[in-house]
Protein backbone atom coordinates (compact mmCIF):
# COMPACT_ATOMS: atom_id res chain seq x y z
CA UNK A 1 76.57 114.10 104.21
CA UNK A 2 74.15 113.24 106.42
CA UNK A 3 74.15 109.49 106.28
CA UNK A 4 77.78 107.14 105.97
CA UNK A 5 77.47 105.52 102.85
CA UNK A 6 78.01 101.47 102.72
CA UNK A 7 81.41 100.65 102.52
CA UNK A 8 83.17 103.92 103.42
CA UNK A 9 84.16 103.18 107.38
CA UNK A 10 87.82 104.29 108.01
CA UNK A 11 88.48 102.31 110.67
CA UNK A 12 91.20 100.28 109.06
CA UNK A 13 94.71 101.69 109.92
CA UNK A 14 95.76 102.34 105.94
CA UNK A 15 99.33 103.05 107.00
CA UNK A 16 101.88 102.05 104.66
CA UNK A 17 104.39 101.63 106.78
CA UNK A 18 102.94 99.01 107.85
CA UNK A 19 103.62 97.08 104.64
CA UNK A 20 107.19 97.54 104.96
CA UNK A 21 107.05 95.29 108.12
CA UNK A 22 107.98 91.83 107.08
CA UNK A 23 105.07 89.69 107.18
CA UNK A 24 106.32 87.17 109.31
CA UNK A 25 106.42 89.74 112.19
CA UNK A 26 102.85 90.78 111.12
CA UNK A 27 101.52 87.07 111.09
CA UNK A 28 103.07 86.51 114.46
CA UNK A 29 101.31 89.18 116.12
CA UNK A 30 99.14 87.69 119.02
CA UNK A 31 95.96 89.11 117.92
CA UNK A 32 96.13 89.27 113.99
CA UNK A 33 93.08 88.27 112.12
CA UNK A 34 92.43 86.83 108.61
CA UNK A 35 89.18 87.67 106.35
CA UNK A 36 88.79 83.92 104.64
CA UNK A 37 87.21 84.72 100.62
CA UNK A 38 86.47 82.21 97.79
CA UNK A 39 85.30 82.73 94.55
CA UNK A 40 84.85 86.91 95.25
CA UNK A 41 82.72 85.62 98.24
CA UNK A 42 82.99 86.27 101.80
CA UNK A 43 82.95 84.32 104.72
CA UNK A 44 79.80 84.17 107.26
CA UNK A 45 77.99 81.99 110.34
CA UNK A 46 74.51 81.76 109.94
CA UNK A 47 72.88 80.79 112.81
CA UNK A 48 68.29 81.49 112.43
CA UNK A 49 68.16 84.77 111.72
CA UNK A 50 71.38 85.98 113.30
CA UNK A 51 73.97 86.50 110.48
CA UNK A 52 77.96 87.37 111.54
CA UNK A 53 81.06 87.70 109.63
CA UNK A 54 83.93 85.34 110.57
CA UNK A 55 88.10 86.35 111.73
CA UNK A 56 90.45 83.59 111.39
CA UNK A 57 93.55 83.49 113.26
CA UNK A 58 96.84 83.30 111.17
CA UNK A 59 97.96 80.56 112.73
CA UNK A 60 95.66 78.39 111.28
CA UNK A 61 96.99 78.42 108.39
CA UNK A 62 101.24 79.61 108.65
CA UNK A 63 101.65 75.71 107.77
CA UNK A 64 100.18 76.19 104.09
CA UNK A 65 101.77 77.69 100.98
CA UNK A 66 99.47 80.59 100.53
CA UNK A 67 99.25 84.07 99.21
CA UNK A 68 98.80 86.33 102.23
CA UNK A 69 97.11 89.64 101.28
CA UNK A 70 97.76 92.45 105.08
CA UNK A 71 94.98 94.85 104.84
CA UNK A 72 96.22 96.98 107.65
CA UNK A 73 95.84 97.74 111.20
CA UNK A 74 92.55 96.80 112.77
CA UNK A 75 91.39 97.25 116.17
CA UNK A 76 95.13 97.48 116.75
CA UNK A 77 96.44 94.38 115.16
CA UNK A 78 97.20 93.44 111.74
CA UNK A 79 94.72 91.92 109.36
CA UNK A 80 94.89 89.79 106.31
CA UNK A 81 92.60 88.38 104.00
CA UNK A 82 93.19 84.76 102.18
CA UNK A 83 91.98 83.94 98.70
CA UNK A 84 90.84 80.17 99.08
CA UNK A 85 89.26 80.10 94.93
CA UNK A 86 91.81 77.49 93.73
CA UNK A 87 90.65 75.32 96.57
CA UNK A 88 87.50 73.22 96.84
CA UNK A 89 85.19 73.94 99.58
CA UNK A 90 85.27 70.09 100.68
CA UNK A 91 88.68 70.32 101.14
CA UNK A 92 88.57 73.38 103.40
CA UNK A 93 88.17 70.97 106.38
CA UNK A 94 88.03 73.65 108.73
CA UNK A 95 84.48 75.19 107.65
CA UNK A 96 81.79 74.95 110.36
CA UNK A 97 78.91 73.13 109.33
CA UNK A 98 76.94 76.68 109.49
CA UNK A 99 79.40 78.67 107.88
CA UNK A 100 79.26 79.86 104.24
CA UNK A 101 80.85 81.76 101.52
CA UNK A 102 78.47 84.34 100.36
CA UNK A 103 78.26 88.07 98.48
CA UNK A 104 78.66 90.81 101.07
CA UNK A 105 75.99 92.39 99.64
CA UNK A 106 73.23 89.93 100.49
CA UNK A 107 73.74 90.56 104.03
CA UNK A 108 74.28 94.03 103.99
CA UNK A 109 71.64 95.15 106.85
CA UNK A 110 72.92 92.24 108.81
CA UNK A 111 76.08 93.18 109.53
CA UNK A 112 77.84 96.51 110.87
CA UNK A 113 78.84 98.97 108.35
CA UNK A 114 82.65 98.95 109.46
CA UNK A 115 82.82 95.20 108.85
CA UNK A 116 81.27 95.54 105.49
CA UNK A 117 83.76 97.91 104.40
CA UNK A 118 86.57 95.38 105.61
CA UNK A 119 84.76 92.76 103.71
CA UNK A 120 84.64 95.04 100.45
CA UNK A 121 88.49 96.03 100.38
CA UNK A 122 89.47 92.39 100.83
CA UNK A 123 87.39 91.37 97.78
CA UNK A 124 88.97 94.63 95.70
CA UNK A 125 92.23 93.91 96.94
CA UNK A 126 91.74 89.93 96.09
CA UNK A 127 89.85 90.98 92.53
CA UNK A 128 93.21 93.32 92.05
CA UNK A 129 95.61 89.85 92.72
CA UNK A 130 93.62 87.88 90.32
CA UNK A 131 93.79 89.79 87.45
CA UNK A 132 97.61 90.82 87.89
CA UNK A 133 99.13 87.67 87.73
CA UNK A 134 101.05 87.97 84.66
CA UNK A 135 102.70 90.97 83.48
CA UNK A 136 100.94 93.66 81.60
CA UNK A 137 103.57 94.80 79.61
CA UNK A 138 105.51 91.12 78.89
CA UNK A 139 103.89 88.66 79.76
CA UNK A 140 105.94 87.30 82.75
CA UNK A 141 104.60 86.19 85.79
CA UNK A 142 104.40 88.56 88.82
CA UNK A 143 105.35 88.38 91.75
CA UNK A 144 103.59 89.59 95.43
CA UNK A 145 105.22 92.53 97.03
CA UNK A 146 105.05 95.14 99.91
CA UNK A 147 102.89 92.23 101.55
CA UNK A 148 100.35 92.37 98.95
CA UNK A 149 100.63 96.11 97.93
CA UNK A 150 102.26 95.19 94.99
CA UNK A 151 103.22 92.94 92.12
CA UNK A 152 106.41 93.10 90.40
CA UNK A 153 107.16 91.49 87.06
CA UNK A 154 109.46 88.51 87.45
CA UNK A 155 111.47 88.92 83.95
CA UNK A 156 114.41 90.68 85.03
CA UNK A 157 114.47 92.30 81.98
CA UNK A 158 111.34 94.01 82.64
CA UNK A 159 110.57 94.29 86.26
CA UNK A 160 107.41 96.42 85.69
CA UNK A 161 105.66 96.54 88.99
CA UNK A 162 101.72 97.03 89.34
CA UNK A 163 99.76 98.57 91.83
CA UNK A 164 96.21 98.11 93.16
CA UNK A 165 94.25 100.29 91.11
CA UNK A 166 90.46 100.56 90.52
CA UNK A 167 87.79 102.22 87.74
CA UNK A 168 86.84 105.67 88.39
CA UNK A 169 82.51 105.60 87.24
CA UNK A 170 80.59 108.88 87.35
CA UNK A 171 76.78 108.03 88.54
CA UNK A 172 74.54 111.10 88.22
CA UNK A 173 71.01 112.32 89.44
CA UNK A 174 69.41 114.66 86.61
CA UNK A 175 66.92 117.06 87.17
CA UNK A 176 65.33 119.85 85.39
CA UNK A 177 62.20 121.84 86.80
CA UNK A 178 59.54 121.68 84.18
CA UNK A 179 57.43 124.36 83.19
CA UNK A 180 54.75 123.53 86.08
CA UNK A 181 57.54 124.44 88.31
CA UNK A 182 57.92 121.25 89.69
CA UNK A 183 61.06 120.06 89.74
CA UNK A 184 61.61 116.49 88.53
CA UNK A 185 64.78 113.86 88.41
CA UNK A 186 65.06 111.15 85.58
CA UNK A 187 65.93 107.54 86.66
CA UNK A 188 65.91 104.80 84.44
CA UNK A 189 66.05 101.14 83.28
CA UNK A 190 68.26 98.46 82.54
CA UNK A 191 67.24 94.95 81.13
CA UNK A 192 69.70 94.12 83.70
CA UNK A 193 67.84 95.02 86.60
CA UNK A 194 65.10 93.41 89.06
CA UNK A 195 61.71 94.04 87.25
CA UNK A 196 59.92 97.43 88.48
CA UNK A 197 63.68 98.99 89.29
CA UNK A 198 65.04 102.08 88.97
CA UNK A 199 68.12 103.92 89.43
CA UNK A 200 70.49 106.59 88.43
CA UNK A 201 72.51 107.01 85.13
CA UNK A 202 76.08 105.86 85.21
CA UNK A 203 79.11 105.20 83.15
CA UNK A 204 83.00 104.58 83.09
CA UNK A 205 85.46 107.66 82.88
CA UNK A 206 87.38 107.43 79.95
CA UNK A 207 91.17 108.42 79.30
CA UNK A 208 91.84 112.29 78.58
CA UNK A 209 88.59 113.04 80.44
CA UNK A 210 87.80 115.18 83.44
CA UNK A 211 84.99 113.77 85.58
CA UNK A 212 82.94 116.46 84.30
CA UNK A 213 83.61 115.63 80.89
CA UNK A 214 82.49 112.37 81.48
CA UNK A 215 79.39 113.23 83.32
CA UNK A 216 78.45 115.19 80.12
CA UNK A 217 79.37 112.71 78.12
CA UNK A 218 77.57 110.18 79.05
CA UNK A 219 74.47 111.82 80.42
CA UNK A 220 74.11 112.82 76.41
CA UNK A 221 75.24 109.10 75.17
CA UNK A 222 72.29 107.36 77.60
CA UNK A 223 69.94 109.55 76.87
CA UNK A 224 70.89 112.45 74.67
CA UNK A 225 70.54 114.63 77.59
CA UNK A 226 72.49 118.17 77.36
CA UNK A 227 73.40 118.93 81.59
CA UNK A 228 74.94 121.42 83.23
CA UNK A 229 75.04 122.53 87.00
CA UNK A 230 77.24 119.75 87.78
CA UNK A 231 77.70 119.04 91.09
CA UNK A 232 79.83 116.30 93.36
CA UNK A 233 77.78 114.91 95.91
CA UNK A 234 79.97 111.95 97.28
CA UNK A 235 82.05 109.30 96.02
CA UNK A 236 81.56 105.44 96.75
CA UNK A 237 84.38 102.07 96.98
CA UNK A 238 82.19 99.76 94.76
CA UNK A 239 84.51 96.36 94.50
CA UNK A 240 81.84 94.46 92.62
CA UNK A 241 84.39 94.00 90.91
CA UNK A 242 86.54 97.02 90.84
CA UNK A 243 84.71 100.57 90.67
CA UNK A 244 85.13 103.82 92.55
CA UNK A 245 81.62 105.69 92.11
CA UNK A 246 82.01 109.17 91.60
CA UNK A 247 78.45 110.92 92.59
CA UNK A 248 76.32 113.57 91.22
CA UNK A 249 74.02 116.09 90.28
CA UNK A 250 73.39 118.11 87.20
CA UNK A 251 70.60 119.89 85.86
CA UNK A 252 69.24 119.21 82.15
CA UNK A 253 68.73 121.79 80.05
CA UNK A 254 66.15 120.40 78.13
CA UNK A 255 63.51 117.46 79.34
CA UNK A 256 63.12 115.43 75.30
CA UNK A 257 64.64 112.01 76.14
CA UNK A 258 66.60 110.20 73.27
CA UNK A 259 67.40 106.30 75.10
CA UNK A 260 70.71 104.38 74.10
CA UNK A 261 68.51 101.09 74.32
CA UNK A 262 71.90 98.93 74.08
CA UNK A 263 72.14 100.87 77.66
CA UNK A 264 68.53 101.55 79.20
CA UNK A 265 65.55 100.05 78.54
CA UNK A 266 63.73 102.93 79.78
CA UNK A 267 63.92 106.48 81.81
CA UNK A 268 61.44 108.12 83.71
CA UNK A 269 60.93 111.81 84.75
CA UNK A 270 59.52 111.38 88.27
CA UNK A 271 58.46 114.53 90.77
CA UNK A 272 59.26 114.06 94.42
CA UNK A 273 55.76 113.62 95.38
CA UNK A 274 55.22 110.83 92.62
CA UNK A 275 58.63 109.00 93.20
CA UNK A 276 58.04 108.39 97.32
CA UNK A 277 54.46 107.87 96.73
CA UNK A 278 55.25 105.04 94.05
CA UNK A 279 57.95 103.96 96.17
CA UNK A 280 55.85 103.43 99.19
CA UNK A 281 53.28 101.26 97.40
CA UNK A 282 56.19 99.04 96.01
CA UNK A 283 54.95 99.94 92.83
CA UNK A 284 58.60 100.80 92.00
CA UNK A 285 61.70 100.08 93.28
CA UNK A 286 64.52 102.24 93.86
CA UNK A 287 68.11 101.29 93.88
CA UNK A 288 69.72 98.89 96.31
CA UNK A 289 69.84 100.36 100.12
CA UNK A 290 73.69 99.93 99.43
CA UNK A 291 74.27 102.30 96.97
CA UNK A 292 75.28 105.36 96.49
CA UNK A 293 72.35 105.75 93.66
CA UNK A 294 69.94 104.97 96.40
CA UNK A 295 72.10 107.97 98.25
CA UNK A 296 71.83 110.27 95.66
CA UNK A 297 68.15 109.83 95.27
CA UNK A 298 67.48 110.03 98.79
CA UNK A 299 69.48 113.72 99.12
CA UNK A 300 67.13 114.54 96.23
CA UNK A 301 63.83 113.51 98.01
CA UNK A 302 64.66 115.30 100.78
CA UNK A 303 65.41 118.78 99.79
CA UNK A 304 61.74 119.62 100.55
């Protein structure tokens, strides 16, 4: 790969021994940070132009009955991050007139790539809390374990416990070379997206399928494309909310487009030439700098 995609940096120590540790040893540690969220939203000063992500200390807060979520080893000392949603924001007395809660993703290019990535996990792992507060199988209410790692079912009778999980996606980059001989990819539409947008195709691996399975699947669902030639390209941590993007390419064996319209609004066959010269002129868009769509286009563009 010749670029790190967004949101990939292993810098975090994932350890799990470390969760094993009891957390007040971990919260006592001298330089132990905390990643502050609310509301799936992460914590930033903004000061002009200058945007930078902001580390708590632990001790701040040890007073308050709170649900402490360890991350892992950072820099060589533990961090957390602190879900602060069931809290208003004028009763977080300790937010700095020029601090704010935002989406990660709007600063993206303003912040380093490693402390994206930390910024990402700690909304997954707080999105993963959230939704796992009651038992799956009974009902009960769960309880926090292995120092956020886990949640175990408080009905004795059950005692299911639940682990962080997250939805595997396939996102693919068809091509076919056309009878000209120029080989073209097809990006498409969604009435969700910005006008003038487009991306790759993409959908949700189902149960019982291989990843291949569902990148034929789908590709024929969207837009009753047959593909084969499938090949991985990369795979992305996509927490907004809970994905794992699986990326990449196959090749169409036919170019007559059939649209699910519930899905895209529209697809496009574009040549190299045409997408970076429309792409240049803004007179489309391509997918968020982010992405790994934006990465699979961009390994397209350059093979020649």
């Amino acid at each position: 790969m010749s670029k790190e995609l967004y949101y990939t940096s292993t810098a975090l120590d994932r350890n799990p021994d470390y969760r094993k540790v009891p957390l007040t040893d971990l919260l006592a540690h001298s330089e132990a940070l905390v990643l502050p969220l609310w509301r799936s939203r992460n914590l930033f000063e903004i000061d002009g132009n200058e945007t930078r992500v902001i580390w708590l200390s632990p001790g701040q807060f040890t007073d308050q009955d709170l649900e402490w979520h360890f991350l892992g080893y950072y820099q060589n000392a533990p961090l957390f991050s602190l879900d602060f949603s069931g809290h208003s924001l004028e009763s977080l007395t300790w937010l700095k007139p020029n601090q704010r809660f935002e989406e990660v993703r709007k600063f993206i290019t303003a912040i380093p790539h490693e402390e994206a990535s930390l910024l990402a996990y700690a909304r997954g792992m707080m999105t993963w809390h959230r939704n796992h507060c009651f038992c799956g199988k009974c009902g009960s209410e769960t309880n926090i374990k292995s120092n956020g790692h886990e949640r175990k079912c408080s009905n004795k009778d059950c005692g299911k416990v639940a682990y962080p999980r997250v939805d595997p996606a396939v996102i693919v980059l068809v091509e076919h070379t056309f009878e000209d001989g120029i080989e073209r990819c097809l990006l498409g539409r969604s009435d969700r997206y910005p006008a003038g947008m487009y991306s790759t195709l993409a959908g949700f691996v189902e149960p019982g399928e291989s990843l291949e399975m569902t990148v034929k699947r789908e590709m024929m669902e969207e837009v009753g494309l047959e593909v084969d030639n499938i090949r991985y390209v990369a795979s992305q941590p996509w927490p907004f909310p809970t994905s794992l993007m699986l990326g990449f390419h196959a090749s169409a064996r036919h170019t007559e487009v059939t649209l699910d319209t519930d899905e895209v609004a529209e697809a496009r066959w574009f040549s190299r030439v045409e997408l970076k010269k429309l792409s240049e002129a803004g007179d489309i868009e391509l997918s968020r700098i982010d992405s790994i769509a934006r990465h699979l286009i961009t390994t397209w563009l350059s093979k020649d």
